[in-house]
Structures are given as C-alpha cells and as structure tokens.
Protein backbone atom coordinates (compact mmCIF):
# COMPACT_ATOMS: atom_id res chain seq x y z
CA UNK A 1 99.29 112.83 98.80
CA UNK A 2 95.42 113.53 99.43
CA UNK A 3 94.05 114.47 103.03
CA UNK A 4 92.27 111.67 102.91
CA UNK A 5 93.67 108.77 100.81
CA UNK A 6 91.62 106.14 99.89
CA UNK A 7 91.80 102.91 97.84
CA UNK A 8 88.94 102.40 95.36
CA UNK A 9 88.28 98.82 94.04
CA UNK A 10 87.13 98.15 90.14
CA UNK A 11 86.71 95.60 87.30
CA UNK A 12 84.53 92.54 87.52
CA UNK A 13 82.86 93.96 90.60
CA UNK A 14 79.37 94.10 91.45
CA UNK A 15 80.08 98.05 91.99
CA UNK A 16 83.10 99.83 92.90
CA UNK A 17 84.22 100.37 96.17
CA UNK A 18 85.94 102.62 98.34
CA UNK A 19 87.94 101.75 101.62
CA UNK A 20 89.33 104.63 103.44
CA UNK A 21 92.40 104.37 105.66
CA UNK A 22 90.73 103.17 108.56
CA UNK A 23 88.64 100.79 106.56
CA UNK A 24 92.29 98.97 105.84
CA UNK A 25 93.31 99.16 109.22
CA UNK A 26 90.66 97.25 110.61
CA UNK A 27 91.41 93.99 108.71
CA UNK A 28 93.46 91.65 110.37
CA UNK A 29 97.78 92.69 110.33
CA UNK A 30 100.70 91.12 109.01
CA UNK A 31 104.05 91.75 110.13
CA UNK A 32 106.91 90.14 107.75
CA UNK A 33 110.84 90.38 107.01
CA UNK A 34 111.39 90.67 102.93
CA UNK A 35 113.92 91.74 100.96
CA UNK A 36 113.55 94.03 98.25
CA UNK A 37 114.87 92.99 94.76
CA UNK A 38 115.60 95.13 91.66
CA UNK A 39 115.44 94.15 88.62
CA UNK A 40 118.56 95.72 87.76
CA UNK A 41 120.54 94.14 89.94
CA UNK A 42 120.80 95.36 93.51
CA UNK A 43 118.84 94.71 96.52
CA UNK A 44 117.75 95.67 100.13
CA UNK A 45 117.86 92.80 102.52
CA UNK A 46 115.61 92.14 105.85
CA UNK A 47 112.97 94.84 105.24
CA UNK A 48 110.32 94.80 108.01
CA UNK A 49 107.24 95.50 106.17
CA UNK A 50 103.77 96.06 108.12
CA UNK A 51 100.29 95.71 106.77
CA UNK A 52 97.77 92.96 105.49
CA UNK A 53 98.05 90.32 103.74
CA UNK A 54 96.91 90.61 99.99
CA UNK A 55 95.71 87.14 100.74
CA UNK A 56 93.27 88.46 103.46
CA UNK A 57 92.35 91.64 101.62
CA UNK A 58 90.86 90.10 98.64
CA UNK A 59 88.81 87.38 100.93
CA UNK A 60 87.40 89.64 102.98
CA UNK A 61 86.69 92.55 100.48
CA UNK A 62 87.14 91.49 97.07
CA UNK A 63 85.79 88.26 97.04
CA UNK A 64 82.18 89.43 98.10
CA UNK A 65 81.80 91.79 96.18
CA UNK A 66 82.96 89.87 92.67
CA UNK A 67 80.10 89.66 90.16
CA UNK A 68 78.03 86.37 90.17
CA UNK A 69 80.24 84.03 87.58
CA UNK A 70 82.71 85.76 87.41
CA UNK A 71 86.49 84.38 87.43
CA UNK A 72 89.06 86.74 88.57
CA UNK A 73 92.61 85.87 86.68
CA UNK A 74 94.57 89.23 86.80
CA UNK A 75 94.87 92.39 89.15
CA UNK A 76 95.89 95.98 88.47
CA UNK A 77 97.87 97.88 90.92
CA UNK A 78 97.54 101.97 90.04
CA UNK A 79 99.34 104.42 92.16
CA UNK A 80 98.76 107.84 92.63
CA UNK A 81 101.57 109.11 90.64
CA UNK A 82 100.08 107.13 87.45
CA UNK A 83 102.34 103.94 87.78
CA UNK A 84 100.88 100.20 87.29
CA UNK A 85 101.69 96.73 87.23
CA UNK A 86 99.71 93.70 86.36
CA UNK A 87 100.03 90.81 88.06
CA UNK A 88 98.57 87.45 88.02
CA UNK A 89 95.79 86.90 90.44
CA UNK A 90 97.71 83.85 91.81
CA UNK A 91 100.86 85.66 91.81
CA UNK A 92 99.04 88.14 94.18
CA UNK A 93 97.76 85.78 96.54
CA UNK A 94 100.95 84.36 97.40
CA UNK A 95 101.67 84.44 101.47
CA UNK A 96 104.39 86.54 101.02
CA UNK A 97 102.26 89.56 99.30
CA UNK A 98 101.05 92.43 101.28
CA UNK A 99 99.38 96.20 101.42
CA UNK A 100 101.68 97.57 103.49
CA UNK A 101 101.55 101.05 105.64
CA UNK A 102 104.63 100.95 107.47
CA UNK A 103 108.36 100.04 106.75
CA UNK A 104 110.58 99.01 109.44
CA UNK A 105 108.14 100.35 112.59
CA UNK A 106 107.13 103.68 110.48
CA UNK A 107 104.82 104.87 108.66
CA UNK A 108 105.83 104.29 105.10
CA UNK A 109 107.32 107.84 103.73
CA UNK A 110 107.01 108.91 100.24
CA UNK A 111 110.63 107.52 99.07
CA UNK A 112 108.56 103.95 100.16
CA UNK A 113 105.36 104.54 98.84
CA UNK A 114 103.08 106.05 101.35
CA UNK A 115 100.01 106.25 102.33
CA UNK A 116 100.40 102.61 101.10
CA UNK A 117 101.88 99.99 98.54
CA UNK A 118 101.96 96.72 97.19
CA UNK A 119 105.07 94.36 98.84
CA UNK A 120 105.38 91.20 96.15
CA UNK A 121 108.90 90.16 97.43
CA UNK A 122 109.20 87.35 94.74
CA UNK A 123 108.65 89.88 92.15
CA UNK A 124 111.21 92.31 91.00
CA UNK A 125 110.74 95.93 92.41
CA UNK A 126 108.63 97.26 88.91
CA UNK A 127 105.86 95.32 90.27
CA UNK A 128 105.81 96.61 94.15
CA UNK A 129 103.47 99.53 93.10
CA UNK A 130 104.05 102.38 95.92
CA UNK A 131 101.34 105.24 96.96
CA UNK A 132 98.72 102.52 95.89
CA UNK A 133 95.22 104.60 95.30
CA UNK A 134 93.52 101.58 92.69
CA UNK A 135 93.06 98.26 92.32
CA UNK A 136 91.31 96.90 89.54
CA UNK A 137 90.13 92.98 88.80
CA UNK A 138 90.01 91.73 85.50
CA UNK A 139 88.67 88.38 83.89
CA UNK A 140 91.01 88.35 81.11
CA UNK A 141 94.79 89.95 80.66
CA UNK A 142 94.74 93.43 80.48
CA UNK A 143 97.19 95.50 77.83
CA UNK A 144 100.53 96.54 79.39
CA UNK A 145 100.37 100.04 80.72
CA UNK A 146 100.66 102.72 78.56
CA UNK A 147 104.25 104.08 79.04
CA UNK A 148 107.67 104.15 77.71
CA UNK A 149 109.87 101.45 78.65
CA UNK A 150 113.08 100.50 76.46
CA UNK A 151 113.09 97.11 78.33
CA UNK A 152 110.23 94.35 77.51
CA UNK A 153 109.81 93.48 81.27
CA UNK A 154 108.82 89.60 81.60
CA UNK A 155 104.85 90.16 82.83
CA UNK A 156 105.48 87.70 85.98
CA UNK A 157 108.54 89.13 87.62
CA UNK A 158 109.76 86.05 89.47
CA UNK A 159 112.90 86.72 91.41
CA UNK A 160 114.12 83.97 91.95
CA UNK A 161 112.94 82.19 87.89
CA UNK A 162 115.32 85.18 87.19
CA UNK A 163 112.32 86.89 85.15
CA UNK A 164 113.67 90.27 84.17
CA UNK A 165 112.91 90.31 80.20
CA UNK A 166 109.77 89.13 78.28
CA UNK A 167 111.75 87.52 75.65
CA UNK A 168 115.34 86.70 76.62
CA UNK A 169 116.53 84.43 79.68
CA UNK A 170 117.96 86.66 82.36
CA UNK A 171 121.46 85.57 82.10
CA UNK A 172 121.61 87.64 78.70
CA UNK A 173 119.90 90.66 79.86
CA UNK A 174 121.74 90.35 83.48
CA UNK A 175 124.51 93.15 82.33
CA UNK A 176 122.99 95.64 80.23
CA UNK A 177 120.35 95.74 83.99
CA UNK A 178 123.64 96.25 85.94
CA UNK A 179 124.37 99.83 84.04
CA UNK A 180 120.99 100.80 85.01
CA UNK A 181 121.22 101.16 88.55
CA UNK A 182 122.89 104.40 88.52
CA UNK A 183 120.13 106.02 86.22
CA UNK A 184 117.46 104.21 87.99
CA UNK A 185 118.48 106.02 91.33
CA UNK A 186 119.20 109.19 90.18
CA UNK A 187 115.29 109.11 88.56
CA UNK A 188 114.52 107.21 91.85
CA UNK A 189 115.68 110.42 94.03
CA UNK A 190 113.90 112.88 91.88
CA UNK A 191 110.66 111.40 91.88
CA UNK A 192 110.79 111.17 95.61
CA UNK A 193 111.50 114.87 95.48
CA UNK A 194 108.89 115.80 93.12
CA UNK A 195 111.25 117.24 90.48
C-alpha cells in the first residue's frame, strides 16, 4: 500500500482528479450494518462498515466535474492490486453502496481492502472492489476486464435476483459455486499474504 494513497477519478470528466485520504474524510460519513455475500455460496452476516456513501461521493465530486452533456451510465472500480468490476451507474448509487475505510470500528486491514473499498451489499462479493485506488466514468459499457475467469459472471451481481452467471439462472450454476469456496479461500488467504 502507498504512503500516501489516493483515489484518482477518470472517464467523461472535465479532467481527472485526485482526492487524497483526507480529501475523503471530509465528506459527510455513513455508518451501516451489511452482510457480505459470495457468489459461491457463503456469507458474513452483520458487517459494520464505515465510510461515505457512494451516493454522496459522486454528488459532491463527480457530478461537478462531469463534462458538459455528458450522461454517465457505468462506473469502473480499479484496485491497487489490478482487480475491477463494472457496475451500473444506478447500481452504484443505491443507498446501500459505500467507500468504506473501516470495518467493524477499525481501520479496514488488507484481508478487507484497505486503505479503502467499494461495499455494494446487493451485489455478490466479485463486485466489492477492495484497496480501491481508481474510479473511472464511462458513457457507454465498457469491455469486461481483461482476466481469466472460467465462470461468465452475470455483469449486475444482484444478490438477492440470484445473479451469479451471465447466461444460466442461478439455480443451475448454484452447485458447481458451492465447490468453489474452498479454492476461493485458500487463493483468498494468499493474496492477503502477498504470496
């Protein structure tokens, strides 16, 4: 993790810009319990996640700065270790959707995604970017991220629509998820230790 992490803005944007720590911590603060849903299967129940609200973020910083006629429809979320997700703009500005720094009363760690993270608790986990360095703002869909995936994850990620697979309703794909959460830890647990 940098010294100094920051969170640099891009896309359909006047010009980029860069908001340092304390930038974030001056917008307004959010406090909310979550739970924490993977797509294959398991889940972590009455998180207490700290930050602002992705809601208030993008009024108060995007918003502003979006070039004249523009029309923002979908929002990268790149993390320092490379890692993306796309999500729908409206998606985003749901009430439950934050940029979090702390997890239950801390700091977030690097197992959670520190210095900070997206928290979409509607969405399955592949979408709750962690160590969140850029966000980009797009007028049209952008491609999928570039990187191997055997699994054709469903680009909105709705929990509770059960939207784990692009193509195929989540009661088929529901089982072959289950065997993953071994795997998915073990990769999980050497990430966090930078194996």
């Amino acid at each position: 993790m940098p010294a100094a992490p920051t969170l640099t803005l891009t896309g359909a944007l006047t010009e980029p810009v860069t908001l340092s720590q304390a930038d974030l911590a001056a917008l307004p603060r959010h406090e909310q319990l979550a739970d924490f849903h993977c797509v294959a299967g398991w889940s972590a129940t009455g998180l207490r996640w700290e930050g602002t609200s992705f809601e208030t973020f993008y009024r108060q910083r995007v918003e502003p700065a979006v070039r004249p006629g523009a029309t923002i429809t979908h929002v990268v979320f790149a993390g320092l270790d490379g890692y993306q997700s796309i999500v729908l703009l409206d998606d985003a500005l749901a009430a439950d959707v934050l940029i979090a720094d702390r997890l239950d009363g801390q700091p977030l760690t690097a197992d959670h995604g520190a210095p900070i993270r997206l928290v979409s608790p509607s969405q399955y986990g592949f979408v709750n970017t962690k160590h969140l360095c850029r966000i980009e703002f797009h007028t049209t869909e952008p491609p999928d991220p570039e990187r191997f995936s055997p699994i054709a994850a469903h680009r909105r990620a709705r929990v509770w629509v059960e939207e784990r697979h692009r193509y195929l309703p989540g009661r088929v794909v529901r089982p072959f998820y289950h065997r993953l959460i071994g795997p998915i830890r073990a990769l999980s647990a050497r990430g966090s230790r930078g194996d």
